[in-house]
N, C-alpha and C. Protein backbone atom coordinates (compact mmCIF):
# COMPACT_ATOMS: atom_id res chain seq x y z
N UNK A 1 162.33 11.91 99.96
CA UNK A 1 161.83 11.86 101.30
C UNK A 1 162.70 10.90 102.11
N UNK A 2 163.06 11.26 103.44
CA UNK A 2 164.17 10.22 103.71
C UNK A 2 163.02 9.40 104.77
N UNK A 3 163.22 8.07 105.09
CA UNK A 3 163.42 7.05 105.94
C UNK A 3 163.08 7.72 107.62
N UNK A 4 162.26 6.93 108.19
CA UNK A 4 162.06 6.99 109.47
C UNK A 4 163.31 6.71 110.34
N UNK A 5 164.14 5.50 109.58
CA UNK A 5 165.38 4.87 110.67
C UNK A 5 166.30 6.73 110.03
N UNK A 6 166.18 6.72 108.93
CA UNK A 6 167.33 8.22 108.91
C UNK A 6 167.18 9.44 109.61
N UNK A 7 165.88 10.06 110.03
CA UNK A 7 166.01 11.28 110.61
C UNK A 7 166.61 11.02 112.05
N UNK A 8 166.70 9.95 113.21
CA UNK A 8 167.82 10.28 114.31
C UNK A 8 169.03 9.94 113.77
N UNK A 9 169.11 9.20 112.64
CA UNK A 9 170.83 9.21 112.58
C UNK A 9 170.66 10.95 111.85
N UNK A 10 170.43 11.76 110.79
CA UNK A 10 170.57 13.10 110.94
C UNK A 10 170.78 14.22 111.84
N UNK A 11 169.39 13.63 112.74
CA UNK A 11 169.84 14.61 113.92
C UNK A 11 170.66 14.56 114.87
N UNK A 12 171.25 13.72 115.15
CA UNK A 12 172.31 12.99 115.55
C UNK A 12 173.51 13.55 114.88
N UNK A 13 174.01 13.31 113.87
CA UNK A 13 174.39 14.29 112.83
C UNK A 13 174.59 15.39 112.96
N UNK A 14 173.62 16.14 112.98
CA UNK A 14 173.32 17.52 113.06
C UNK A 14 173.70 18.27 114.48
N UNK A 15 173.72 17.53 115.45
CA UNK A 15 173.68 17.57 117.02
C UNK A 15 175.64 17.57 116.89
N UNK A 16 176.15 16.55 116.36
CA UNK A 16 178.07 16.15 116.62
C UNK A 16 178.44 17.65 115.92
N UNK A 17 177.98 17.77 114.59
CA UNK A 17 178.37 19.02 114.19
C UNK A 17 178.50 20.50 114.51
N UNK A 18 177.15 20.93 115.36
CA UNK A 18 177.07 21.66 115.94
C UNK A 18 177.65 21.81 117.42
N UNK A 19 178.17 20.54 117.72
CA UNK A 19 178.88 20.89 119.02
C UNK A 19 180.32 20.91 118.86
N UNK A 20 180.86 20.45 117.57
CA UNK A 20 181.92 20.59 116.91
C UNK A 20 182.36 21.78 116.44
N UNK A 21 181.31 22.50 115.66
CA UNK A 21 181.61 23.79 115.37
C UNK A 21 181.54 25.23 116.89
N UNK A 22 181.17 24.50 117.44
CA UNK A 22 181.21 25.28 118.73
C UNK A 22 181.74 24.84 119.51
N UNK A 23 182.62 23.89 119.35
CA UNK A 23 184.19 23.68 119.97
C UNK A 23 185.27 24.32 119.38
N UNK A 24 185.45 24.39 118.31
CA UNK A 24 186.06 24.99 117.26
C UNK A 24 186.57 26.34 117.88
N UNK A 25 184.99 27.30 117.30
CA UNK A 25 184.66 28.57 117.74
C UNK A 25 185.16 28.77 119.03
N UNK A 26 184.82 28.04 120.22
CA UNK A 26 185.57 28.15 121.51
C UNK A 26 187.36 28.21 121.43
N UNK A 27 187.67 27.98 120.83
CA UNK A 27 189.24 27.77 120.85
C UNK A 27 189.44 28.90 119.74
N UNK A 28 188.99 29.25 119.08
CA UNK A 28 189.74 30.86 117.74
C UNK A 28 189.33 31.49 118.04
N UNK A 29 188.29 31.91 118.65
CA UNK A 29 187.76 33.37 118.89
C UNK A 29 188.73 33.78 120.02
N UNK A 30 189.16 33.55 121.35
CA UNK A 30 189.81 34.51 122.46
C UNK A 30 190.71 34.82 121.46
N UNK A 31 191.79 34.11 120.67
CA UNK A 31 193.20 34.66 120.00
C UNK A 31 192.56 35.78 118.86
N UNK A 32 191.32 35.26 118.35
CA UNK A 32 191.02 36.06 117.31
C UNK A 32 190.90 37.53 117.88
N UNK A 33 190.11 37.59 119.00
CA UNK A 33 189.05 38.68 119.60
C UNK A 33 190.25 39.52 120.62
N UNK A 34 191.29 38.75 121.27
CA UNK A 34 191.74 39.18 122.31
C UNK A 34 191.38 39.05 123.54
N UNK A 35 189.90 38.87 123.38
CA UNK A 35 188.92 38.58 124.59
C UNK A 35 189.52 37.02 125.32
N UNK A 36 189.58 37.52 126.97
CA UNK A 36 189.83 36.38 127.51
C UNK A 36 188.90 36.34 129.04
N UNK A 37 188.38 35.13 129.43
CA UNK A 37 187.50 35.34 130.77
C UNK A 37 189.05 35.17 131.49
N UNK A 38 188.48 36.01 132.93
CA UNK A 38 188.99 35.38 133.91
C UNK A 38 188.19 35.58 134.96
N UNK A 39 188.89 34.89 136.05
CA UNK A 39 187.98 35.48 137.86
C UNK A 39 187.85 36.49 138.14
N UNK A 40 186.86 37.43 138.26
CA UNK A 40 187.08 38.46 139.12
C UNK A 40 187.84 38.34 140.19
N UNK A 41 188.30 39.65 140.89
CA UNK A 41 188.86 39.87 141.81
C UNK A 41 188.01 39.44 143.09
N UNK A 42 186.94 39.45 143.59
CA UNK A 42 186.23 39.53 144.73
C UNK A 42 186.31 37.65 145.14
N UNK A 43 186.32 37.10 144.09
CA UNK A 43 186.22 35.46 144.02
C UNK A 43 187.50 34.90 144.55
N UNK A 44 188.47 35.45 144.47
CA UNK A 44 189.90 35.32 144.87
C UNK A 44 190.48 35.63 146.17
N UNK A 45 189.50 36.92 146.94
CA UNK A 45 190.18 37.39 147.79
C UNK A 45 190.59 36.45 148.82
N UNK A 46 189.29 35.84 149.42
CA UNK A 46 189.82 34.80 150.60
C UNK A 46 190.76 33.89 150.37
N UNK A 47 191.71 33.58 149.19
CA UNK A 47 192.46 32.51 149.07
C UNK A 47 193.93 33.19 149.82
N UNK A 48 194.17 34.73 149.72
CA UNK A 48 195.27 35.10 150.44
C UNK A 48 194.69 35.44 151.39
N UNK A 49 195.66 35.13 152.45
CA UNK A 49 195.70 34.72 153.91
C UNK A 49 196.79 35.50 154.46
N UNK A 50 196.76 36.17 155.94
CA UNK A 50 197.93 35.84 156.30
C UNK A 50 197.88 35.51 157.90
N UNK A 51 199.00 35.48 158.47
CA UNK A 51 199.39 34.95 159.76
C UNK A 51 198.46 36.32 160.71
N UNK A 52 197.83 35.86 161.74
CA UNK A 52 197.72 36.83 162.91
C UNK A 52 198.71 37.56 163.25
N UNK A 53 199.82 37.32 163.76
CA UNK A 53 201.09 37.94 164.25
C UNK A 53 201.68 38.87 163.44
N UNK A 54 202.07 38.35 162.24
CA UNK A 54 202.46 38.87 161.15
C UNK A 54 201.24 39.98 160.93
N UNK A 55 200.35 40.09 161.02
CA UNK A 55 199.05 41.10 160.86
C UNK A 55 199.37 41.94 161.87
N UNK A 56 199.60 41.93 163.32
CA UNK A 56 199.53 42.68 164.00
C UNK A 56 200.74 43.50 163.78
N UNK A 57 202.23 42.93 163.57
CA UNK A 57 203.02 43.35 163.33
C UNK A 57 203.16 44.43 162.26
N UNK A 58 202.68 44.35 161.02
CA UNK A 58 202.64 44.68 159.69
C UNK A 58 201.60 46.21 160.14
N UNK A 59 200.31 46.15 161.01
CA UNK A 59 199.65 46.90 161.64
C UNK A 59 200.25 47.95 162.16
N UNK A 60 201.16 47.42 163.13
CA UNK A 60 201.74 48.55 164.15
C UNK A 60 202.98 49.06 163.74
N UNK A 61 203.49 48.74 161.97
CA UNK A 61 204.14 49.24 161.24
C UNK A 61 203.69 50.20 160.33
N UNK A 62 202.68 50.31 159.86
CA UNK A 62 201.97 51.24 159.38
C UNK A 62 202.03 50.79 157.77
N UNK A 63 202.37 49.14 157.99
CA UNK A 63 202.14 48.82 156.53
C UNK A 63 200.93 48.47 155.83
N UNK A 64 199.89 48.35 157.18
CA UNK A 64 198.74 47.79 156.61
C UNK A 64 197.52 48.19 157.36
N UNK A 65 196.50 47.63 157.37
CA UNK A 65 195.21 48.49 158.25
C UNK A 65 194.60 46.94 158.51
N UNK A 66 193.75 46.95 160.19
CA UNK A 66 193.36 45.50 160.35
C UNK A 66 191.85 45.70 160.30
N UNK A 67 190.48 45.09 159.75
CA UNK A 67 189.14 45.36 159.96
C UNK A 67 188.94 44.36 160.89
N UNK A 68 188.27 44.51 161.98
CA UNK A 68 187.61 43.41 162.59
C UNK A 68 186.27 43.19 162.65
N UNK A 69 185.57 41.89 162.31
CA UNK A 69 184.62 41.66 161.77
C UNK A 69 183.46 40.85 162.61
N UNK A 70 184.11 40.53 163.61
CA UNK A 70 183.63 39.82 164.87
C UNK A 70 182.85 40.02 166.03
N UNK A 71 182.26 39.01 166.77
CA UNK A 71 180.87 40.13 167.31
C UNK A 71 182.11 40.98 168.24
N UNK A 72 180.60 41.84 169.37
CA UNK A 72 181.45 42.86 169.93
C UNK A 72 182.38 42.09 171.15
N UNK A 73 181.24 41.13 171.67
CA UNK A 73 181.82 39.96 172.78
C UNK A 73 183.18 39.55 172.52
N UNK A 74 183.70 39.14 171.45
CA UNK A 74 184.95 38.64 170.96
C UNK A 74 186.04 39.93 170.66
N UNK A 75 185.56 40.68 170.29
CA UNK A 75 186.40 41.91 170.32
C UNK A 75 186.80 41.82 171.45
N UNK A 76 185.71 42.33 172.20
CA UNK A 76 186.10 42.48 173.85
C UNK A 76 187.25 41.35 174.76
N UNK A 77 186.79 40.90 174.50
CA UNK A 77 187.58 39.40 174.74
C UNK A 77 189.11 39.55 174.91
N UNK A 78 189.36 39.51 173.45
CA UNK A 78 190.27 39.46 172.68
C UNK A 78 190.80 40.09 171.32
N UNK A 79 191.22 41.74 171.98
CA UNK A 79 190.98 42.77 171.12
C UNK A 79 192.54 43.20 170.63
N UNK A 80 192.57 43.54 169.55
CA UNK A 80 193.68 43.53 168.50
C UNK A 80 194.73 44.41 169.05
N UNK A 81 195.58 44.09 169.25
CA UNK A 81 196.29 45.12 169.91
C UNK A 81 197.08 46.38 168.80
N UNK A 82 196.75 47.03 169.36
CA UNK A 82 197.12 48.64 168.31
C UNK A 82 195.79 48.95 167.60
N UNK A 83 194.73 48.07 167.83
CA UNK A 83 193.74 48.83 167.24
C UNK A 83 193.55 47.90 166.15
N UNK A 84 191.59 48.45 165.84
CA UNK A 84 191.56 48.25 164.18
C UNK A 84 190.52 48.61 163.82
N UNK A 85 189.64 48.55 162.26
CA UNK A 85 188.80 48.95 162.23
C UNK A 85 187.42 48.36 162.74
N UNK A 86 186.49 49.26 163.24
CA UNK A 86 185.55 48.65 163.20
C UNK A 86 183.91 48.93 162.10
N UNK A 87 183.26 48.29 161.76
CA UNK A 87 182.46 48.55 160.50
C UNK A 87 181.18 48.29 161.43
N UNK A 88 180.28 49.04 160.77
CA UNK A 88 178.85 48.60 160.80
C UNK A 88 178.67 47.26 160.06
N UNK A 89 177.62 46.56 160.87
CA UNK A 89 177.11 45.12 159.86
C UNK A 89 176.20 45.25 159.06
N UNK A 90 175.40 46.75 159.31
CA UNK A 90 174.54 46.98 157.60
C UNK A 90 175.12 47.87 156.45
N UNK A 91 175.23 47.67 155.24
CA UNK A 91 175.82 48.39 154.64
C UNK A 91 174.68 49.30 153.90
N UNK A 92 173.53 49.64 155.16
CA UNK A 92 173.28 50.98 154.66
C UNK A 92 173.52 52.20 155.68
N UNK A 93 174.18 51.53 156.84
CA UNK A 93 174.11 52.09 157.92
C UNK A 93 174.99 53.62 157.59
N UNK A 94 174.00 54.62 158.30
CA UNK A 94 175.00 55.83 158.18
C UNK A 94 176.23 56.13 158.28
N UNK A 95 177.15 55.18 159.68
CA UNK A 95 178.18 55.41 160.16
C UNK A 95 179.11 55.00 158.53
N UNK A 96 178.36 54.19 157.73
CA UNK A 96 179.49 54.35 156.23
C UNK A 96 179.52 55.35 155.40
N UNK A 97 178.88 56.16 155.58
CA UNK A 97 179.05 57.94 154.84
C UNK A 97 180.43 58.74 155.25
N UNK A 98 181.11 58.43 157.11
CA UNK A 98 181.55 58.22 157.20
C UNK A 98 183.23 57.61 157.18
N UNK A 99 182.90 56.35 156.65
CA UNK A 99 183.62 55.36 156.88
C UNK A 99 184.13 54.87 155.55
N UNK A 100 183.71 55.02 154.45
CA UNK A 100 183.74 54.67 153.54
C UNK A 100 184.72 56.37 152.46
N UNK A 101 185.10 57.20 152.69
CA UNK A 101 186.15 57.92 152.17
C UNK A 101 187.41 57.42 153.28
N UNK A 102 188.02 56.97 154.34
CA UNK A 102 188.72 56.33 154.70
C UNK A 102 189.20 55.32 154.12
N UNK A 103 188.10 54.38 154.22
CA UNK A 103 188.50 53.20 153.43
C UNK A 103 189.16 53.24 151.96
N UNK A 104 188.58 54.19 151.13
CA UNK A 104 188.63 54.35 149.91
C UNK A 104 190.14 55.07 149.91
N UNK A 105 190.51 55.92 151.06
CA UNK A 105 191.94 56.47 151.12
C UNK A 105 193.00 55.13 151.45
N UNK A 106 192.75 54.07 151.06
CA UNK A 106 193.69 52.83 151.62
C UNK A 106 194.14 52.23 150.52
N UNK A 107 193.32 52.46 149.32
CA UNK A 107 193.82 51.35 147.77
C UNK A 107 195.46 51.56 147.97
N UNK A 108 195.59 50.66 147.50
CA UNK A 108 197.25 50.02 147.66
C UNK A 108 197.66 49.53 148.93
N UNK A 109 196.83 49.77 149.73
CA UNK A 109 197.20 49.42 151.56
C UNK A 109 196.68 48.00 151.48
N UNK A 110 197.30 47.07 152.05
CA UNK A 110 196.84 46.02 152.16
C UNK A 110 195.68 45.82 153.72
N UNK A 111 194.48 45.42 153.03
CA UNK A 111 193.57 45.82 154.61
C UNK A 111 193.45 43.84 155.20
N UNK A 112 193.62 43.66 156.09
CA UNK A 112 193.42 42.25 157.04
C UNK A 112 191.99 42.01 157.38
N UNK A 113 191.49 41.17 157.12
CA UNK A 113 190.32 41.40 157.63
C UNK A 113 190.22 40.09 158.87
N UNK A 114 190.19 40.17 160.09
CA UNK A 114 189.11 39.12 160.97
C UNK A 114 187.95 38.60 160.96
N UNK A 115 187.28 37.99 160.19
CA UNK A 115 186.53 37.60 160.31
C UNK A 115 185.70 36.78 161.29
N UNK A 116 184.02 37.04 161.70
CA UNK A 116 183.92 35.95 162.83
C UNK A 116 184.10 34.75 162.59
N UNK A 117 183.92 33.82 163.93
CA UNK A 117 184.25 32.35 163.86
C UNK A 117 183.10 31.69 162.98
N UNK A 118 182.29 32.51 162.96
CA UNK A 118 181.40 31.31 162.02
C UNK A 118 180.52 32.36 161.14
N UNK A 119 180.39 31.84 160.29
CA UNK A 119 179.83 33.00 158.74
C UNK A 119 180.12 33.64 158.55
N UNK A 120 179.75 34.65 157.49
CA UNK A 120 179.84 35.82 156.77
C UNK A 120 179.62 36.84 157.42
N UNK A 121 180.09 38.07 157.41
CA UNK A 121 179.49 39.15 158.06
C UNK A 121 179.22 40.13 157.66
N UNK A 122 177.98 40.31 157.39
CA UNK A 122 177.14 41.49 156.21
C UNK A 122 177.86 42.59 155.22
N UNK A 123 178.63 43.04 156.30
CA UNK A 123 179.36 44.18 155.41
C UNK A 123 180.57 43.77 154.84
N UNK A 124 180.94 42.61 154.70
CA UNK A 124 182.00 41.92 153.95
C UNK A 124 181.73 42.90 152.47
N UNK A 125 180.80 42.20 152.12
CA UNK A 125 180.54 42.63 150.62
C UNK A 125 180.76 44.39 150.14
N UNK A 126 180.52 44.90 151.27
CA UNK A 126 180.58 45.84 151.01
C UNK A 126 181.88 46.40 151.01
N UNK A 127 182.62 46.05 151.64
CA UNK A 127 184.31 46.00 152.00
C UNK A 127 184.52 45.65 150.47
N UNK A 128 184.67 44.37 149.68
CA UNK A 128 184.69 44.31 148.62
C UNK A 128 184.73 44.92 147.28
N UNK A 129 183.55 45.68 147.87
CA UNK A 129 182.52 46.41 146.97
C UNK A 129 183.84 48.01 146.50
N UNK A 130 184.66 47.73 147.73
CA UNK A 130 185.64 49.41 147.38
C UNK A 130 186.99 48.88 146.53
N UNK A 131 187.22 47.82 146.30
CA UNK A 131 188.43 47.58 145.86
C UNK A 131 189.64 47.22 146.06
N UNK A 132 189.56 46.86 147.42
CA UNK A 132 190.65 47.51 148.43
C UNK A 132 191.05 46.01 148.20
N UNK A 133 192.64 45.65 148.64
CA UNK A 133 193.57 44.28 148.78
C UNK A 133 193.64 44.00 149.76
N UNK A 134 192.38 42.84 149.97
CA UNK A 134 191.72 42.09 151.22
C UNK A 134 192.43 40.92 151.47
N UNK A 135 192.86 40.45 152.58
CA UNK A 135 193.21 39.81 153.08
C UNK A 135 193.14 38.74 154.39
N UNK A 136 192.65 37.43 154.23
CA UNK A 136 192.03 37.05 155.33
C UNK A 136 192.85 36.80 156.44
N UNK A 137 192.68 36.87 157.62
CA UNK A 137 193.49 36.88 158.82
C UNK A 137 193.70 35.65 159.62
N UNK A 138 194.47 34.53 159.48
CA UNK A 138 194.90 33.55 159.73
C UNK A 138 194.24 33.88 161.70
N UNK A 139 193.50 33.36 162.45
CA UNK A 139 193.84 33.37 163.84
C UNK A 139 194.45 32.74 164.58
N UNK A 140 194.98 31.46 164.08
CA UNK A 140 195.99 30.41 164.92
C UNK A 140 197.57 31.55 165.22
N UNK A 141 197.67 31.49 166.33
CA UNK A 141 198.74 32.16 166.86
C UNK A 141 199.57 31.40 167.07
């Protein structure tokens, strides 16, 4: 029968080992398995960026497609020249029955997106959601 002072030094014990052997295990299994995590794609997109200008340019070359994401006021405002897309902000809205075999005709097209000046804008995700090589749109001119 062991000792009152021995069962926390055991479990204690028992606790280094098991986080040992599952340090271990963390480091042989990806080489063993092949299995490796990484980021999804959707987690990444906003880190590429590019220039406004360079967007419009690249646009009215037919290298790329621009979404604008911004209310309508700001469109209006200050509206993309050559055009761009515009999306519904619900992504159950009909006009994406639509809108969404277009979009889907773009994989490999690099699409720009504008985003508004402040938050998210509903159908982001759904933009996402097709696969497409998103790109956030720098507005400093």
């Amino acid at each position: 029968m062991s000792s009152p002072a021995e069962t926390p030094r055991t479990l204690g014990l028992g606790a280094l080992l098991t986080v040992a052997g599952l340090t271990a295990l963390s480091l042989v299994m990806p080489s063993a398995t092949g299995l490796h995590a990484e980021l999804s794609k959707p987690i990444n997109l906003l880190a590429r960026t590019i220039n406004y200008s360079l967007a419009i340019e690249n646009s009215r070359s037919g290298l790329a497609v621009i979404v604008d994401l911004r209310p309508p006021d700001d469109r209006n405002k200050n509206p993309v020249p050559g055009g761009a897309v515009i999306v519904p902000e619900q992504s159950n809205s009909p006009e994406w029955e639509k809108l969404t075999p277009l979009l889907e005709s773009l994989e490999g097209t690099p699409v720009y997106i504008i985003f508004p000046p402040s938050g998210e804008h509903p159908a982001y995700s759904k933009l996402r959601s097709l696969g497409l090589d998103l790109r956030s749109v720098e507005m400093l001119r």
